[in-house]
N, C-alpha and C. Protein backbone atom coordinates (compact mmCIF):
# COMPACT_ATOMS: atom_id res chain seq x y z
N UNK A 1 122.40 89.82 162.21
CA UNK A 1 121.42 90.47 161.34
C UNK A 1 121.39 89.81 159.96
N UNK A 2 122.34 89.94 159.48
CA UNK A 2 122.31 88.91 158.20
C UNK A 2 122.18 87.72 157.98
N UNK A 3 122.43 87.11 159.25
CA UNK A 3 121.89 85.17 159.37
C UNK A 3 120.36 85.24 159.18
N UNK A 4 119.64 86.22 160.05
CA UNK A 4 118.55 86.21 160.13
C UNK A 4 117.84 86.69 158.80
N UNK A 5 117.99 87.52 157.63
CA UNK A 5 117.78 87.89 156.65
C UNK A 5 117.79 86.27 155.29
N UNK A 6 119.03 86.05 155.72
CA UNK A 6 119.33 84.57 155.30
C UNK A 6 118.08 83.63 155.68
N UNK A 7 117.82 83.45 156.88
CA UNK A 7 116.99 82.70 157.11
C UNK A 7 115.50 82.63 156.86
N UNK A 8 115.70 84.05 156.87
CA UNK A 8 113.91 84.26 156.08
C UNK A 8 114.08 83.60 154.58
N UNK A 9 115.01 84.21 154.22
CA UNK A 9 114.37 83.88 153.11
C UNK A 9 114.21 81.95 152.53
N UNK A 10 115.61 81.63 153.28
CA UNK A 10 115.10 79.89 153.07
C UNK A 10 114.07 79.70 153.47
N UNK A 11 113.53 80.17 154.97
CA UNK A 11 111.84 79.70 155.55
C UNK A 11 111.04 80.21 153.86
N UNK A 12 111.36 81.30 153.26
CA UNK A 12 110.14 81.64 151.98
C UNK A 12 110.17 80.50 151.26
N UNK A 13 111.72 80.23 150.97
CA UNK A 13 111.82 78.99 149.51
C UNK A 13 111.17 78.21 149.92
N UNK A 14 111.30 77.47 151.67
CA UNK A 14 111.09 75.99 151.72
C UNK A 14 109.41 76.00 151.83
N UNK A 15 108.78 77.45 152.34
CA UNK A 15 107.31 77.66 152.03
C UNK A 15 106.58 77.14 150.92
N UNK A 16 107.35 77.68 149.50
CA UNK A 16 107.60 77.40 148.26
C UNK A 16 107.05 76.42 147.65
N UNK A 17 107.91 75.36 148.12
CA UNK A 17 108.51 74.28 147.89
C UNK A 17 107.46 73.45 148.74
N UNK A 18 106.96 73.58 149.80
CA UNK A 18 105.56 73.35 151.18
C UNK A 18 104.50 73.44 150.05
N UNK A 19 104.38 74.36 148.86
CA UNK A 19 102.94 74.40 148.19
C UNK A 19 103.22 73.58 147.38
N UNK A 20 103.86 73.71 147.00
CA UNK A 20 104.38 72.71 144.96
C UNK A 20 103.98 71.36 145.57
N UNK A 21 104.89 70.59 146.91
CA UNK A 21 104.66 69.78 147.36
C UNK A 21 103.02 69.24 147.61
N UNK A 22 102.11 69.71 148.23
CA UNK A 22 100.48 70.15 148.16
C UNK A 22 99.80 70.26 146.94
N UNK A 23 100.17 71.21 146.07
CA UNK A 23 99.69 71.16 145.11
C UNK A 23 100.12 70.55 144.01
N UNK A 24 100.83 68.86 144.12
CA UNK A 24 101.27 68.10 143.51
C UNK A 24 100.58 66.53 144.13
N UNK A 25 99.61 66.93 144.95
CA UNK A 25 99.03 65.94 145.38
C UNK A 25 97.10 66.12 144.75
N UNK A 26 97.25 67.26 144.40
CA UNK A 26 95.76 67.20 143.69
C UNK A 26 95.77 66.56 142.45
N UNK A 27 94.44 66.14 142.26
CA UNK A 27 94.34 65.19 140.93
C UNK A 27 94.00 66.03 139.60
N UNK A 28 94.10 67.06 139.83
CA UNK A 28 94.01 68.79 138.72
C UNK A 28 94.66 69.53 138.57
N UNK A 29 95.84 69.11 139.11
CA UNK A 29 97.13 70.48 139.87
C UNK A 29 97.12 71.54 138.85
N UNK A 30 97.12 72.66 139.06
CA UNK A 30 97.41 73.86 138.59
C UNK A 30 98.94 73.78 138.31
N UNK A 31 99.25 73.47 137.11
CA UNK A 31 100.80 73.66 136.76
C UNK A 31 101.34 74.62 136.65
N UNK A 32 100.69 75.51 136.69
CA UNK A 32 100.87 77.32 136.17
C UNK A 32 101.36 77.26 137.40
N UNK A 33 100.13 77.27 138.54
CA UNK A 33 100.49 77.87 140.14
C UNK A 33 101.94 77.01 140.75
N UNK A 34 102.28 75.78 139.98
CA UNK A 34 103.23 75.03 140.57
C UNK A 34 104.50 75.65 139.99
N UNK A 35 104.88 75.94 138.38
CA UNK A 35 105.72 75.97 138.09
C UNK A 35 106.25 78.09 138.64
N UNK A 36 104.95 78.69 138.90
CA UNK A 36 105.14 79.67 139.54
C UNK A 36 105.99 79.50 140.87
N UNK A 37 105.76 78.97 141.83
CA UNK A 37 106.57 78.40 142.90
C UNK A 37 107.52 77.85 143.30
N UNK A 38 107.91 77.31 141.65
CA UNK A 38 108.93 76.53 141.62
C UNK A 38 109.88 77.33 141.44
N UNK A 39 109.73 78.44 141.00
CA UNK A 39 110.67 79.88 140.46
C UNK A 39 110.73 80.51 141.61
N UNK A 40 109.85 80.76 142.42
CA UNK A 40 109.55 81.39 143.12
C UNK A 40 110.74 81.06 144.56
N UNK A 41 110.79 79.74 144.59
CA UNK A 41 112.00 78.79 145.38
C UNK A 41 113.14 79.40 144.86
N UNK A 42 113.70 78.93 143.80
CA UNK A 42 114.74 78.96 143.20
C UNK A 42 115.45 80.57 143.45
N UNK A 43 114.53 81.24 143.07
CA UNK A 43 114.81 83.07 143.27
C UNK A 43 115.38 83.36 144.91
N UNK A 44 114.42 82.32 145.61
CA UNK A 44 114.81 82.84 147.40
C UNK A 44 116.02 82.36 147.72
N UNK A 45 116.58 80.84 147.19
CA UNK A 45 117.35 80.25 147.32
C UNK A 45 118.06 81.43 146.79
N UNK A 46 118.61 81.86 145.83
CA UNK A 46 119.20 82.53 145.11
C UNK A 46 119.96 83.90 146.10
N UNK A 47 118.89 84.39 147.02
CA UNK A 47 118.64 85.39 147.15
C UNK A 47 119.49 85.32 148.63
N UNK A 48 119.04 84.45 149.15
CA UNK A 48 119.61 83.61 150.01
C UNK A 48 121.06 83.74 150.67
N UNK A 49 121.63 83.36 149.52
CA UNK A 49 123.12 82.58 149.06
C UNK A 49 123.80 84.11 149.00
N UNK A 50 123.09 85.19 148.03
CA UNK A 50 123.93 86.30 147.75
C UNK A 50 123.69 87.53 149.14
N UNK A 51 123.26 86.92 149.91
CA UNK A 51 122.75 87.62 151.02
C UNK A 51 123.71 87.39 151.83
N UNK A 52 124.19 86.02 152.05
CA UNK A 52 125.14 85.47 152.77
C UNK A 52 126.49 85.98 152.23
N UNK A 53 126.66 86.51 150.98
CA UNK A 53 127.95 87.01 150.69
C UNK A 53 127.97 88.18 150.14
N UNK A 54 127.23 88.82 150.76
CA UNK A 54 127.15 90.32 151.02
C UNK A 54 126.83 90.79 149.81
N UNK A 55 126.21 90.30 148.65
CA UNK A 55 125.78 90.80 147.72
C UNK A 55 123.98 91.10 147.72
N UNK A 56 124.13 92.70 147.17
CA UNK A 56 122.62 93.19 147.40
C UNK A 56 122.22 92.83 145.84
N UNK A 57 120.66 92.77 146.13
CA UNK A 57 120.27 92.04 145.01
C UNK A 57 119.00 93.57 144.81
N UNK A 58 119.10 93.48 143.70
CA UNK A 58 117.68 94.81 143.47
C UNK A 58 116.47 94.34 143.65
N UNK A 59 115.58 94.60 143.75
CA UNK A 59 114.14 93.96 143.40
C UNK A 59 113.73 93.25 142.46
N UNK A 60 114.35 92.45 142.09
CA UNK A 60 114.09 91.56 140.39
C UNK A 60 113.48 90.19 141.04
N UNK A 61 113.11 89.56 139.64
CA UNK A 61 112.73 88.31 140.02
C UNK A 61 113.20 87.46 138.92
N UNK A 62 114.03 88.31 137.82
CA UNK A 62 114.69 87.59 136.47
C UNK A 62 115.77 86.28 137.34
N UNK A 63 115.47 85.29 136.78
CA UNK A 63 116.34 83.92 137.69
C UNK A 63 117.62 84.30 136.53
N UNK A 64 117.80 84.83 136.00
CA UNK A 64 118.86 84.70 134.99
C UNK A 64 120.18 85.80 135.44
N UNK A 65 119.28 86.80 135.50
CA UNK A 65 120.19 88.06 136.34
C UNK A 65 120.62 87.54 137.77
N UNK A 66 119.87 87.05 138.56
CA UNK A 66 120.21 86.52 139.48
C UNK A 66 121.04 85.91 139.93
N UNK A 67 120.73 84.77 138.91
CA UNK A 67 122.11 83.28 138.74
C UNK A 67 123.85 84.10 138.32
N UNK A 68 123.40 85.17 137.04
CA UNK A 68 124.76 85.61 137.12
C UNK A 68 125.75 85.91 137.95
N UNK A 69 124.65 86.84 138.98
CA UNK A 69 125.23 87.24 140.56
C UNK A 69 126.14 86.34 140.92
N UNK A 70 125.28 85.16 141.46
CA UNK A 70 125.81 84.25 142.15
C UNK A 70 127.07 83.54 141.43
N UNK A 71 126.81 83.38 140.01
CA UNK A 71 128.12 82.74 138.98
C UNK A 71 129.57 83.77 139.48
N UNK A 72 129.38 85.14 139.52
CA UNK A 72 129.93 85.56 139.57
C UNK A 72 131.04 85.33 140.87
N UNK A 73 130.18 84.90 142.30
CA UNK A 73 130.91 84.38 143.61
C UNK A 73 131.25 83.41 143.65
N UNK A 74 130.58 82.03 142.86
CA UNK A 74 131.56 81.13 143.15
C UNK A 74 130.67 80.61 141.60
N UNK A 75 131.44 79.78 140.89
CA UNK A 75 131.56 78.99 139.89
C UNK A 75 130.83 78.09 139.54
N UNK A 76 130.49 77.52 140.97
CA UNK A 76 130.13 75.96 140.74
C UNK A 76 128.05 76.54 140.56
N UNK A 77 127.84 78.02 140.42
CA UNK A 77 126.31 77.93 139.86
C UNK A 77 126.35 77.98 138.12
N UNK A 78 127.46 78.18 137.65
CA UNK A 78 127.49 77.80 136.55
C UNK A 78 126.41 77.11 135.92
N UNK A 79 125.73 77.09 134.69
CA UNK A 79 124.73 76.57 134.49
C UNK A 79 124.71 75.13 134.15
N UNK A 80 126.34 74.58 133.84
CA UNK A 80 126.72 73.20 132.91
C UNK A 80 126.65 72.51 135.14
N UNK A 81 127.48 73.21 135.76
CA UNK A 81 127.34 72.65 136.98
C UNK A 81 126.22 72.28 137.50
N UNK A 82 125.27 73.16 137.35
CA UNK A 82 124.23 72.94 138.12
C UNK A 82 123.02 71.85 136.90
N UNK A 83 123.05 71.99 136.16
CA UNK A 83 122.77 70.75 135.25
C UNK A 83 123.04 69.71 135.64
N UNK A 84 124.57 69.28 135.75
CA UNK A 84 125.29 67.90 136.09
C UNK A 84 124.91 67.47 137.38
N UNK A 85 124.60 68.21 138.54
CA UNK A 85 124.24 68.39 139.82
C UNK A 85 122.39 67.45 139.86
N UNK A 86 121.99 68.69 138.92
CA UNK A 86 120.24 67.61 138.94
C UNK A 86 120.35 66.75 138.06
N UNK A 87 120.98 66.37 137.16
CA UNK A 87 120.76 65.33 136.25
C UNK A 87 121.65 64.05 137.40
N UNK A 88 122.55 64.28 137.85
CA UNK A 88 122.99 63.09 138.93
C UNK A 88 121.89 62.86 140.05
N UNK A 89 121.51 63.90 140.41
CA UNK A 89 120.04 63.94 141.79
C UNK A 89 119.08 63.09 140.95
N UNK A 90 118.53 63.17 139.69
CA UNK A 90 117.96 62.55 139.14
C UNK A 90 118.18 60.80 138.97
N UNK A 91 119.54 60.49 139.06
CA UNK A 91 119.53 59.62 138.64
C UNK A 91 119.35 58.39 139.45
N UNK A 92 119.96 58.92 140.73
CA UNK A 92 120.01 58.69 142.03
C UNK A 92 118.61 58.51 142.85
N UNK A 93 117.16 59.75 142.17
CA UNK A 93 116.22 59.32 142.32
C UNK A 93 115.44 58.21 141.77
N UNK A 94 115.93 58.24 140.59
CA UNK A 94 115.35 57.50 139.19
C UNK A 94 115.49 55.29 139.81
N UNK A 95 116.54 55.26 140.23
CA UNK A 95 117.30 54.20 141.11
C UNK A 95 116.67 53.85 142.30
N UNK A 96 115.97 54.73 143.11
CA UNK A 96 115.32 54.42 144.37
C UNK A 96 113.77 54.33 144.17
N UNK A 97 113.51 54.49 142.99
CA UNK A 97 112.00 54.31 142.77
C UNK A 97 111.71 52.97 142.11
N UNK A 98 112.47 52.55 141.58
CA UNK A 98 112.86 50.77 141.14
C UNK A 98 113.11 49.96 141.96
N UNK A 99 113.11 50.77 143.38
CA UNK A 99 113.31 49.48 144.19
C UNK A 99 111.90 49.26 145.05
């Protein structure tokens, strides 16, 4: 029961993440509607993770309250972690587009 709860909600993020992707290919993109989605990911992911460790989450959509949750189970969502995390993904992307 709870894998499956889990799993919805990644199918929502990676939905998400399915539009941003789409609507990053128009030559007008709605940044509003993108950066909406982009939150919108991040929250399921979120939601996700604390689902999987038995933490109930209220009806919110604050990414901040959220993230605490999760800081609270394991460490590494820390905000300096997860910084160091995309700024290395970044860099790593930044490197494969030069070639």
């Amino acid at each position: 029961m709870k894998e499956e709860v889990v799993l919805r909600w990644l199918k929502k993020a990676e939905n998400d993440l399915k539009t941003v992707k789409y609507l990053l290919t128009l030559e007008d993109a709605p940044t509003d509607v993108i950066s909406f989605h982009c939150q919108q990911a991040v929250e399921k992911y979120f939601k996700a993770y604390l689902t999987l460790v038995d933490v109930r989450v209220k009806k919110i959509h604050d990414l901040e309250t959220i993230l605490a949750l999760c800081t609270e189970k394991d460490k590494k969502f820390e905000m300096k972690n997860i910084l160091n995390s995309v700024l290395m993904r970044r860099g790593s992307f930044m490197k494969q587009q030069k070639r």
